[in-house]
Protein backbone atom coordinates (compact mmCIF):
# COMPACT_ATOMS: atom_id res chain seq x y z
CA UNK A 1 -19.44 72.26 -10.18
CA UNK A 2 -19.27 72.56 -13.85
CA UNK A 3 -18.50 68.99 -14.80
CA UNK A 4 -20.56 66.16 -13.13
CA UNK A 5 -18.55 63.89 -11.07
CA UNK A 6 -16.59 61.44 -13.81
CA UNK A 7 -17.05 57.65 -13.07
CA UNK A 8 -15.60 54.68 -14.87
CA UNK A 9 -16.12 51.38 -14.58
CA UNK A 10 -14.44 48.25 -15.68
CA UNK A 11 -10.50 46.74 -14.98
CA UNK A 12 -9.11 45.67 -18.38
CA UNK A 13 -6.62 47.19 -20.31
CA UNK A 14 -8.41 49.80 -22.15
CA UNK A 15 -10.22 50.70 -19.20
CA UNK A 16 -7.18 51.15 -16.88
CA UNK A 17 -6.16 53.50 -20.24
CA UNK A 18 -9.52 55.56 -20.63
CA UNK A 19 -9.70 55.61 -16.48
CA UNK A 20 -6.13 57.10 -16.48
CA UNK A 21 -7.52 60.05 -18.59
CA UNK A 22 -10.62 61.11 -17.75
CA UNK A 23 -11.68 59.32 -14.49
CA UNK A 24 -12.34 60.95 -11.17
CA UNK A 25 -14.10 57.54 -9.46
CA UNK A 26 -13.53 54.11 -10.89
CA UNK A 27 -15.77 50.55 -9.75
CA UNK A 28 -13.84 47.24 -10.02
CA UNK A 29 -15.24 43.69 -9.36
CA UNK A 30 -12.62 41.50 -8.01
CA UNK A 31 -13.26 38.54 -6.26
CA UNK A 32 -11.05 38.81 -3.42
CA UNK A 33 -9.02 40.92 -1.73
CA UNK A 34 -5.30 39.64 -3.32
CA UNK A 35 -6.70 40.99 -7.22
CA UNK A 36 -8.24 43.76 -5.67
CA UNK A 37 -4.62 44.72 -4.42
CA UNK A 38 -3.11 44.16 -8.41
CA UNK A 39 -5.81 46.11 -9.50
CA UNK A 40 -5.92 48.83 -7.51
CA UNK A 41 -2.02 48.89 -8.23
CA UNK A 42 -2.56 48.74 -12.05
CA UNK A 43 -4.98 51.67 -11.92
CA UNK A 44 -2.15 53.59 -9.61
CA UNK A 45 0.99 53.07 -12.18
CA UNK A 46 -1.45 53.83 -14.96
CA UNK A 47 -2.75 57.31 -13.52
CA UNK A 48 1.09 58.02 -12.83
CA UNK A 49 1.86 57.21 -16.66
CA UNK A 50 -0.99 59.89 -17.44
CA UNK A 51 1.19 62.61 -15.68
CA UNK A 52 -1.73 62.14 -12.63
CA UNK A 53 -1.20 61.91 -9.40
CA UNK A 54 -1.99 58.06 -8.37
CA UNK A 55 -4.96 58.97 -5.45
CA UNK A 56 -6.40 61.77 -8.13
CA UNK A 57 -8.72 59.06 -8.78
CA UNK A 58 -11.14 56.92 -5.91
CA UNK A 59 -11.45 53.17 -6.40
CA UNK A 60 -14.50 51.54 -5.15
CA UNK A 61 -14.76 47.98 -5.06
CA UNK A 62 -17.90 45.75 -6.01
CA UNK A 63 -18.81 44.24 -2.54
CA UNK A 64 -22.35 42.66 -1.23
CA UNK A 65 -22.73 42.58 2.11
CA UNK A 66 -25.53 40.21 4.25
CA UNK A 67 -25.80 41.32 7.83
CA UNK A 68 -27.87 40.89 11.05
CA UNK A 69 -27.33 41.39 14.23
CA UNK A 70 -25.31 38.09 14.94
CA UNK A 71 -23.83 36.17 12.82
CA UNK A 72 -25.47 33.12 13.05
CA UNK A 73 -28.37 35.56 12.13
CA UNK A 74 -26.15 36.58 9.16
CA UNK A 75 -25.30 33.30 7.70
CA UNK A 76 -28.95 32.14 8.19
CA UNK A 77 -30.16 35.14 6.14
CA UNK A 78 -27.23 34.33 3.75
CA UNK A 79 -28.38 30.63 3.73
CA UNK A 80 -32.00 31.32 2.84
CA UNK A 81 -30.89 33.95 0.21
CA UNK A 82 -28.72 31.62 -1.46
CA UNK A 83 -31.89 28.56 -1.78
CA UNK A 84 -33.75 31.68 -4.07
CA UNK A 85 -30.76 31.66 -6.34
CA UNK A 86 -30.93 29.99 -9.69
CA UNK A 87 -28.06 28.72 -11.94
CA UNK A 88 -29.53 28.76 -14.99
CA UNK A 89 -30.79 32.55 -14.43
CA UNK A 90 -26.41 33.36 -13.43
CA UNK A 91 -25.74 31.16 -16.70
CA UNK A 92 -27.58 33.41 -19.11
CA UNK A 93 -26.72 36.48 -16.84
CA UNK A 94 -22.85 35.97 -17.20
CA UNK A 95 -23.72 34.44 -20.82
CA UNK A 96 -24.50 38.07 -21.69
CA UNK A 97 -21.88 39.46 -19.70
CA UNK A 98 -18.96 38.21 -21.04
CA UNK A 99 -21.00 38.00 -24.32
CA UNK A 100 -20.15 34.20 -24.82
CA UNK A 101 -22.76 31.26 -24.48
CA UNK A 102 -21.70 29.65 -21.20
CA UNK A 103 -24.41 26.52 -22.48
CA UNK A 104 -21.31 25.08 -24.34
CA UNK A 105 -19.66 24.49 -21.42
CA UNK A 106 -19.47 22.23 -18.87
CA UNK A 107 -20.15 23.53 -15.37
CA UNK A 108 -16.48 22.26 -14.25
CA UNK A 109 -14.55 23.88 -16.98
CA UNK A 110 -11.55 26.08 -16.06
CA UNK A 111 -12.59 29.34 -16.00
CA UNK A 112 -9.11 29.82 -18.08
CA UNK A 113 -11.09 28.01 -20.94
CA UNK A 114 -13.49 30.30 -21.56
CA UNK A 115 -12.78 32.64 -24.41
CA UNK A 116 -14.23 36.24 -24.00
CA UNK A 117 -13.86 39.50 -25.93
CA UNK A 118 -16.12 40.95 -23.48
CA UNK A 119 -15.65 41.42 -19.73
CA UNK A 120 -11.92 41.01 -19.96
CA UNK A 121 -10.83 42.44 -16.77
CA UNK A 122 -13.25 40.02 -15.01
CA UNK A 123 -12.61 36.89 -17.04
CA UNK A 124 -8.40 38.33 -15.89
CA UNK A 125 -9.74 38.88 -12.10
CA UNK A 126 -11.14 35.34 -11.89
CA UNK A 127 -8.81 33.20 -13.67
CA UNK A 128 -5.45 34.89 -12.38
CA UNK A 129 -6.75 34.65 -8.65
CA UNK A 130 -8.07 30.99 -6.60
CA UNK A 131 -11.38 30.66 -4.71
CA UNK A 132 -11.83 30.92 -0.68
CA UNK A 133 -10.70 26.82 -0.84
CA UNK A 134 -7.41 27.66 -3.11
CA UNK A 135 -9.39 26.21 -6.20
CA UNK A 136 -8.82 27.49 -9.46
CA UNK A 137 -12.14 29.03 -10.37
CA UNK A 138 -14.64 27.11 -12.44
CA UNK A 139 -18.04 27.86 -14.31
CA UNK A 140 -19.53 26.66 -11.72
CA UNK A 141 -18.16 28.92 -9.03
CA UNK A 142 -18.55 31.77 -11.70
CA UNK A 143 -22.51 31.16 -10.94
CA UNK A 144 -22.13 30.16 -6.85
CA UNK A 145 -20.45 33.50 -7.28
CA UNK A 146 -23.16 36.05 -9.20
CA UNK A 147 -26.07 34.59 -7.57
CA UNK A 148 -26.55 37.13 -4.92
CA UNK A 149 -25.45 40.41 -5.68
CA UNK A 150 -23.44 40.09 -8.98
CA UNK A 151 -19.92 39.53 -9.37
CA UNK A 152 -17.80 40.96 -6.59
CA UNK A 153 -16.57 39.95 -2.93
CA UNK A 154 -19.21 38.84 -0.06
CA UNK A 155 -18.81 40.07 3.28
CA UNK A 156 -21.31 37.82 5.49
CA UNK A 157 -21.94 38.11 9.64
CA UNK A 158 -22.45 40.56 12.46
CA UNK A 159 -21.31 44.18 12.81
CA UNK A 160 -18.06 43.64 14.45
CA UNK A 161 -17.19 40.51 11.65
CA UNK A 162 -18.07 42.55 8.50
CA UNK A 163 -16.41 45.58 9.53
CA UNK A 164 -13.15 43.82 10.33
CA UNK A 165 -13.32 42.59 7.21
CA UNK A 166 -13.98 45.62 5.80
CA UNK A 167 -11.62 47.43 7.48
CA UNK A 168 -8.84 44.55 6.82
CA UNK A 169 -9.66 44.48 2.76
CA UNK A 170 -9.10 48.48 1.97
CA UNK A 171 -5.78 48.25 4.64
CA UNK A 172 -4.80 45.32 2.40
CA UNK A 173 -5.93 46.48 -0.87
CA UNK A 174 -5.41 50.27 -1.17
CA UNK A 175 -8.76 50.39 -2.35
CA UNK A 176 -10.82 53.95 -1.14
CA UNK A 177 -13.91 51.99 -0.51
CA UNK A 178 -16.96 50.23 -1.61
CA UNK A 179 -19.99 50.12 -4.05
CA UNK A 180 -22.53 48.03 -2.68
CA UNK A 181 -24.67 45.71 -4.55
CA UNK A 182 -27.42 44.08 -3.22
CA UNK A 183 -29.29 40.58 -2.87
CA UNK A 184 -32.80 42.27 -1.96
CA UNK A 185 -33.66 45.75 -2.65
CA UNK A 186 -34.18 47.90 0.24
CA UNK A 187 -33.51 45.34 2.43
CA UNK A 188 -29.81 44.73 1.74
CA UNK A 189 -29.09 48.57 2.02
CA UNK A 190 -31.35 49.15 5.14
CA UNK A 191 -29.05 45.99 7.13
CA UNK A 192 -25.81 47.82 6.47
CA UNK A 193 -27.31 50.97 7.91
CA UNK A 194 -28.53 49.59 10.78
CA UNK A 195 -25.90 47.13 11.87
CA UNK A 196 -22.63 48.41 9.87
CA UNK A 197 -22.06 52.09 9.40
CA UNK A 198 -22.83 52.93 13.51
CA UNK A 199 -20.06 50.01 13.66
CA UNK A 200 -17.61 51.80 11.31
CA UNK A 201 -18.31 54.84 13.01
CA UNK A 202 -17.39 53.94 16.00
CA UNK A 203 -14.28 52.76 14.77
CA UNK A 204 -13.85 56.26 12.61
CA UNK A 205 -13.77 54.50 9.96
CA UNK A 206 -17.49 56.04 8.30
CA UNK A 207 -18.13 59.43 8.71
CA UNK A 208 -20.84 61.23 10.63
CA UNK A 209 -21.75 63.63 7.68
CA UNK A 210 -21.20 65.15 4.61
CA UNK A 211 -18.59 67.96 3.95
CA UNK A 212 -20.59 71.01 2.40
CA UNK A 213 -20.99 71.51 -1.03
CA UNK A 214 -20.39 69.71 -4.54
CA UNK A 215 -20.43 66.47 -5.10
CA UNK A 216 -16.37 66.71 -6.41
CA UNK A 217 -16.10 68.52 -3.14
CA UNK A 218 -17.25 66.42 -0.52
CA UNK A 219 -14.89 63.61 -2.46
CA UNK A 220 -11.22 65.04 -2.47
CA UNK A 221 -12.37 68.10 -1.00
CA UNK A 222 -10.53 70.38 -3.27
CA UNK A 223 -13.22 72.92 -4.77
CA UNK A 224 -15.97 72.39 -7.06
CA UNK A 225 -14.42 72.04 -10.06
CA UNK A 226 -12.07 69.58 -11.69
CA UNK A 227 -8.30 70.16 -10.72
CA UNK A 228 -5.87 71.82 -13.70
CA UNK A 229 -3.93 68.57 -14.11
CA UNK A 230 -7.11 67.15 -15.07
CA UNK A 231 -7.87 66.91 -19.10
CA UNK A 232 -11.45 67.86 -18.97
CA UNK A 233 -10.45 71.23 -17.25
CA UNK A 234 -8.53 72.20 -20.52
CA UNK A 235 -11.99 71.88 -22.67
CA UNK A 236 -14.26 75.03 -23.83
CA UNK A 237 -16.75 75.39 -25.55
CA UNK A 238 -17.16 78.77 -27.13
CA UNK A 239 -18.60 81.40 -29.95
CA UNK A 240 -20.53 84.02 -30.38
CA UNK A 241 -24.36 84.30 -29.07
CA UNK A 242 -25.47 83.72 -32.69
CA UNK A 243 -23.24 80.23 -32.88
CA UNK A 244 -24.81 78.81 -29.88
CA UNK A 245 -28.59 80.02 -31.07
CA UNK A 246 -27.80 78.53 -34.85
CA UNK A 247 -26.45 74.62 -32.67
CA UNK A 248 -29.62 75.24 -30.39
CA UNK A 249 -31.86 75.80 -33.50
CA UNK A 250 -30.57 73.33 -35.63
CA UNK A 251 -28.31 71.06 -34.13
CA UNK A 252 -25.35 72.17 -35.79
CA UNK A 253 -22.13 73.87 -34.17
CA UNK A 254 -19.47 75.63 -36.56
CA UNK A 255 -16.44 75.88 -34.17
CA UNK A 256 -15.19 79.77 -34.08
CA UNK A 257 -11.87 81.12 -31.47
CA UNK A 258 -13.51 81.57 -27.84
CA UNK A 259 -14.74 84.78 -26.81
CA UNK A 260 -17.37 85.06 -23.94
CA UNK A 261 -19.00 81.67 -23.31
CA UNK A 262 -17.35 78.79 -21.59
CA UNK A 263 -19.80 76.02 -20.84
């Protein structure tokens, strides 16, 4: 495989940028399905401006999901999960996200208020999109929001709910999938493999195993090693056997023309 797998995460505009280079999988945390749409477009026109191809890179979107095996069952679970959650813990856990203390605000503040130099593409995501009720999004459904399973959408009920919703949110989006969070560790993880994935693959939507070989592989399977139009497949690093011994040995590397090693 050569190269491990690249991942990026993050949505603002110097991440779409760095993505657009060197990316092979990319996370984003929008709150609903309309932003994810934008931002999976962004990402597209961006890879296309990096002389990529605009599906060289996978987009997974931030998504928790709480299941049972009805969905009263579900939004019971959800309901219990959400009396454990605590505001003040989200208000110092988004305080050091977005690396602003949230303490000098009040809880009904515009989330368009809040000044951040960090988290940009999230503080973007949430105040350019509405809540479920068509609100503009407050402080206060900042924290509603990353008190089970971080920022990122919640898909809540049965099999056959959660993976229409599923289903209807990467049709929608143009997303490639998911990365799942979780509000209780196994436990989360162990409810979407009972009740979800047989439901997706029944559907043919999940598959039933894993093409063979490398990680890159089993993604786009096109080989094990990064494709030429990727940047990182131009990079060598090379010298003679007494170069590499003298950067082992001492931690310093005197650049000399390639000859036999290519790491």
């Amino acid at each position: 495989q050569r190269t491990p797998v690249l991942f990026q995460a993050g949505n603002s505009p110097v991440g779409r940028k760095f993505s657009a280079k060197h990316a092979e999988a990319i996370f984003i945390s929008p709150p609903s399905k309309e932003y994810a749409k934008i931002a999976v477009k962004q990402i597209r026109d961006e890879l296309v401006k990096a002389n990529r191809e605009p599906n060289s890179a996978k987009i997974y979107v931030l998504a928790t999901i709480i299941t049972d095996a009805s969905d009263a069952l579900a939004q019971a679970k959800y309901k219990d999960l959400l009396s454990y959650a605590s505001t003040e813990g989200s208000l110092v856990l988004n305080s050091g996200w977005l690396g602003v203390d949230l303490s000098r605000y009040e809880l009904d503040d515009k989330l368009t208020n809040i000044k951040s130099n960090a988290m940009l593409a999230q503080v973007e995501a949430l105040s350019n999109s509405t809540t479920k009720s068509g609100d503009e999004w407050t402080l206060r459904d900042l924290l509603a929001l990353t008190g089970i399973g971080a920022q990122g959408v919640k898909f809540v009920g049965g099999a056959k709910k959660v993976a229409d919703e599923l289903e209807e949110f990467i049709a929608y989006s143009g997303a490639d999938g998911f990365n799942l969070a979780y509000a209780t560790t196994p436990g989360t993880f162990l409810d979407v493999v009972q009740f979800i994935v047989p439901e997706l693959q029944s559907r043919g939507s999940y598959k039933h195993e894993y093409r063979q070989g490398s990680l890159r592989h089993k993604l786009f399977g096109a080989g094990d090693r990064l494709p030429s139009s990727h940047i990182g497949s131009q990079y060598r690093v090379g010298g003679s056997k007494s170069t590499i011994n003298d950067f082992a040995g001492t931690g310093r590397f005197k650049h000399k023309k390639e000859q036999d090693y290519a790491i």
